[in-house]
Protein backbone atom coordinates (compact mmCIF):
# COMPACT_ATOMS: atom_id res chain seq x y z
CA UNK A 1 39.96 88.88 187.20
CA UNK A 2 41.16 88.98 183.32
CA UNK A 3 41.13 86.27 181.67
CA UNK A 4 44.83 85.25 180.25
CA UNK A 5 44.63 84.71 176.08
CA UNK A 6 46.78 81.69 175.40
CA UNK A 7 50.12 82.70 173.72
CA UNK A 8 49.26 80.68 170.71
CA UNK A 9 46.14 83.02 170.10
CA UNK A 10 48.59 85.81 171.03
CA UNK A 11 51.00 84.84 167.90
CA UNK A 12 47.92 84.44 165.47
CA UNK A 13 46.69 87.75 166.33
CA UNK A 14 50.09 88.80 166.14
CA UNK A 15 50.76 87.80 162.71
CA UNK A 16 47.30 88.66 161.53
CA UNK A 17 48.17 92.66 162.04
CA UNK A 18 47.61 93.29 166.07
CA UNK A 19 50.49 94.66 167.47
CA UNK A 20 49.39 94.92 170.58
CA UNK A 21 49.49 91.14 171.11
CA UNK A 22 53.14 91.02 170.75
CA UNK A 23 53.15 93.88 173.15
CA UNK A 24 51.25 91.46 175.64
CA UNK A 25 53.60 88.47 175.05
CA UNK A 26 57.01 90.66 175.52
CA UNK A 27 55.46 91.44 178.55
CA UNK A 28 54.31 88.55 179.75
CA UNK A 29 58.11 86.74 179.73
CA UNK A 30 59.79 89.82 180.42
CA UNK A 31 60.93 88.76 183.83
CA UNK A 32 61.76 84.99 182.59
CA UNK A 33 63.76 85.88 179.94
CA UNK A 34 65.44 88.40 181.10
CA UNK A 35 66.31 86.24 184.12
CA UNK A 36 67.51 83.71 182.18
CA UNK A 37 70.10 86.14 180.04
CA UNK A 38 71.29 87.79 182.81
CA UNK A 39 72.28 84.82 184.86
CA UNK A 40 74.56 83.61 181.73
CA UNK A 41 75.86 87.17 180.96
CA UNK A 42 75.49 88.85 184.12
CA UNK A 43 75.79 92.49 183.02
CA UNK A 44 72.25 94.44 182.61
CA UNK A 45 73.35 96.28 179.55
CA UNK A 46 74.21 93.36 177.64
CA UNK A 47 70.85 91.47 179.09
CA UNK A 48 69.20 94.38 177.92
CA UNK A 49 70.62 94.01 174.25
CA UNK A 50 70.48 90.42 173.81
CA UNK A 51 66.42 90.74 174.76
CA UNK A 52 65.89 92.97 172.31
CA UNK A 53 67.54 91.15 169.62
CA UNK A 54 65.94 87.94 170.66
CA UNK A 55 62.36 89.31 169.97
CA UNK A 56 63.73 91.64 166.81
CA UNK A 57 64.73 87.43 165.53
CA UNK A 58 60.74 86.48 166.56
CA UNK A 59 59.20 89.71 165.06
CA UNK A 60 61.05 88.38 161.88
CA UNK A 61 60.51 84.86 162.32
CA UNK A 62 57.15 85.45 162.98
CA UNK A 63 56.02 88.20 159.87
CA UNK A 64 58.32 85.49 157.70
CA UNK A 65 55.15 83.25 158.54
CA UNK A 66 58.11 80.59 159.91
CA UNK A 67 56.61 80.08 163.37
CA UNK A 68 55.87 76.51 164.31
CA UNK A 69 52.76 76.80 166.82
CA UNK A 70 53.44 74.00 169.14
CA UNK A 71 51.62 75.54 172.12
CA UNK A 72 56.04 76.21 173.15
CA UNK A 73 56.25 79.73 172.55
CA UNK A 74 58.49 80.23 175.45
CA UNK A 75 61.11 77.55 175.33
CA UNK A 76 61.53 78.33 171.45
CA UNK A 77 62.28 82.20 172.50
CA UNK A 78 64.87 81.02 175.40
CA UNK A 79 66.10 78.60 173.04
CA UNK A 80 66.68 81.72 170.81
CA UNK A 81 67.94 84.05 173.62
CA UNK A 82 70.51 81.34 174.29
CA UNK A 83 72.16 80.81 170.95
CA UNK A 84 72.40 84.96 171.11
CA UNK A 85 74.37 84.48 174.30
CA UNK A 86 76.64 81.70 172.50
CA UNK A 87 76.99 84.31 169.62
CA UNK A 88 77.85 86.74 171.99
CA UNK A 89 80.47 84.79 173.79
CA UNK A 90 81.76 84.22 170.42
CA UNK A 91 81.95 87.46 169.08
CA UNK A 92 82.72 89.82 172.13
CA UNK A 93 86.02 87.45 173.67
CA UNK A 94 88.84 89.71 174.08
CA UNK A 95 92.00 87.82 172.83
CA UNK A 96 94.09 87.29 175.76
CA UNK A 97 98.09 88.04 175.37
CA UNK A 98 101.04 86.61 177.13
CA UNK A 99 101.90 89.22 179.99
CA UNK A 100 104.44 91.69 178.58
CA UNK A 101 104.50 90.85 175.16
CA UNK A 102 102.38 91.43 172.09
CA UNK A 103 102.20 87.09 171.40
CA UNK A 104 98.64 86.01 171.23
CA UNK A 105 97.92 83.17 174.13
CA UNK A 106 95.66 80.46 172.62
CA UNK A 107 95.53 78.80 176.00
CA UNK A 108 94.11 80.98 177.87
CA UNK A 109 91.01 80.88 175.58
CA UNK A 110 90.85 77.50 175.87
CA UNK A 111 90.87 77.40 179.36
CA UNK A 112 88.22 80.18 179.85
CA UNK A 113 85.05 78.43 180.37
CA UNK A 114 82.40 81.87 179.63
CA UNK A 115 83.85 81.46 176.37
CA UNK A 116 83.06 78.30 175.96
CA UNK A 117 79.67 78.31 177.92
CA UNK A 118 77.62 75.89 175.99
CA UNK A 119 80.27 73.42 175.85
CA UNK A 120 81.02 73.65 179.65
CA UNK A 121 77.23 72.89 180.42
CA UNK A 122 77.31 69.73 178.27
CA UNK A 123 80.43 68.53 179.75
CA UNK A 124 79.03 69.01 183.28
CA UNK A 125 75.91 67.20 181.98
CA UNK A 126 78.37 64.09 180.79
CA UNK A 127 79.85 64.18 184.32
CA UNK A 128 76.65 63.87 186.17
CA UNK A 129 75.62 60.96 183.71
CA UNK A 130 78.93 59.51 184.06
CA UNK A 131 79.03 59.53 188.10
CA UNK A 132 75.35 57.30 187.95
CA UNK A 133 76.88 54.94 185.17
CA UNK A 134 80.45 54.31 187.71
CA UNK A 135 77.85 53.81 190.49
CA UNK A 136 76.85 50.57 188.24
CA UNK A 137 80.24 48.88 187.96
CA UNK A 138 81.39 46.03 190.80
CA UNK A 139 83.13 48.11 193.80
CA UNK A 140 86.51 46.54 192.70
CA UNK A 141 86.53 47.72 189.15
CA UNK A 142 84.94 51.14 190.67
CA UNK A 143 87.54 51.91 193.06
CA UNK A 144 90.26 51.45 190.26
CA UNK A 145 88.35 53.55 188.22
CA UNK A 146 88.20 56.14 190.33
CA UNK A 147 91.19 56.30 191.34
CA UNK A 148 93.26 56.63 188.07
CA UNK A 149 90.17 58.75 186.87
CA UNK A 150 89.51 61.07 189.04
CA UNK A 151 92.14 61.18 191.37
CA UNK A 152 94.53 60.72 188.72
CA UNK A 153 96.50 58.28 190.45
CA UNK A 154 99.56 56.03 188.72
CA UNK A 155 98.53 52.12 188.65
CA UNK A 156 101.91 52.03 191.49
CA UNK A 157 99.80 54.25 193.05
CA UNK A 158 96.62 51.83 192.78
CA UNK A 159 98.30 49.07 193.37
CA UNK A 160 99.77 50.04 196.96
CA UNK A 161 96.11 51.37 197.94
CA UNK A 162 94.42 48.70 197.24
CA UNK A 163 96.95 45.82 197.82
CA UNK A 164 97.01 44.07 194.83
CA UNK A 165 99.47 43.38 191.71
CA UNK A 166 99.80 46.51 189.37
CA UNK A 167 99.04 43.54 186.72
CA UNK A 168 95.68 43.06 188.76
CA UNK A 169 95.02 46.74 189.04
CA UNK A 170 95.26 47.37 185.07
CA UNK A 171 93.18 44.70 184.93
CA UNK A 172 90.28 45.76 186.75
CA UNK A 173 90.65 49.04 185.29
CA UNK A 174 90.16 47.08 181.60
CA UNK A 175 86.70 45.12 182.94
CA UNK A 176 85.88 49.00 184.09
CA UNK A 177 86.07 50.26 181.02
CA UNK A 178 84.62 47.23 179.18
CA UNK A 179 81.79 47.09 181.64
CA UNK A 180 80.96 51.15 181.56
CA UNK A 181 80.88 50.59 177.30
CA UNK A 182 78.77 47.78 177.95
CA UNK A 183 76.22 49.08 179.90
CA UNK A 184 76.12 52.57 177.98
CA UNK A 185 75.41 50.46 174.91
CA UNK A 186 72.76 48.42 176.45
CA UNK A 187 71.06 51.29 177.72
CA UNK A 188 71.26 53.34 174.95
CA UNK A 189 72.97 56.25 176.62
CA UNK A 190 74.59 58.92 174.56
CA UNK A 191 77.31 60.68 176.44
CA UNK A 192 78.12 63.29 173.50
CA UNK A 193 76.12 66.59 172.30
């Protein structure tokens, strides 16, 4: 059985003039990367282009003598191969028109989440984080919350499905909201990128 040379010996042979070694560590996360840019862009051509300019940006990185060793070869290539798929995102949106006319449609960029990929991920991220944190408020407060929230419901609305005032409803809504700051603060939790 071979013995596997450590990627961080790879990179130093690398840079000291063995080109083979960068041969071996293409190879070696071929399958992960490519994996990984393919399930964001989901075309093989495209995969296909964004690998090779993620390893064109470590050949340079690399001969620039800018390499880090941190024994994290691979997550600082995928970190890479994911700001190309931002930058592709970016550069390859087709600007969407209103149907029948020549008008350029803002919204519909704004509500196309590929475009908007890395964004979409840290909202859904937020979401999660926020669900746990609602979990932690008193089921009175929670239910309001909820409600108006996520179900978008008018405090009428809350205050017939819950039976209590409207004044009581906006109320519990306010110790929500004061409560959710107040343990996000003493927890230390940032919910923003």
């Amino acid at each position: 059985m071979e013995l596997q040379i450590a990627d961080s010996l790879l990179i130093q042979n690398y840079i000291n003039g063995d080109e083979r070694a960068l041969e071996t560590l293409i190879r070696r996360h071929n399958q992960r990367l490519s994996s990984f840019i393919y399930s964001k862009v989901n075309d093989r051509e495209i995969t296909e282009d964004i690998f090779q300019d993620t390893f064109i940006k470590v050949i340079r990185t690399l001969k620039k003598g800018r390499y880090n060793e941190e024994g994290k070869f691979l997550p600082w290539v995928m970190r890479i191969a994911h700001n190309l798929i931002i930058d592709h995102f970016r550069k390859n949106r087709r600007l969407p028109y209103f149907e029948g006319s020549n008008t350029f449609d803002i919204f519909s960029i704004i509500h196309d989440e590929k475009l908007n990929i890395e964004k979409q991920l840290i909202k859904e991220q937020i979401d999660e984080d926020l669900v746990l944190l609602i979990e932690e408020l008193p089921k009175d407060q929670r239910d309001v919350l909820v409600m108006r929230m996520y179900k978008d419901m008018s405090f009428k609305e809350i205050s017939e499905n819950t039976g209590v005032s409207i004044n009581t409803a906006l109320g519990r809504m306010r110790y929500a909201l004061i409560n959710l700051r107040k343990i996000i603060e003493d927890n230390n939790i940032v919910l923003t990128n």
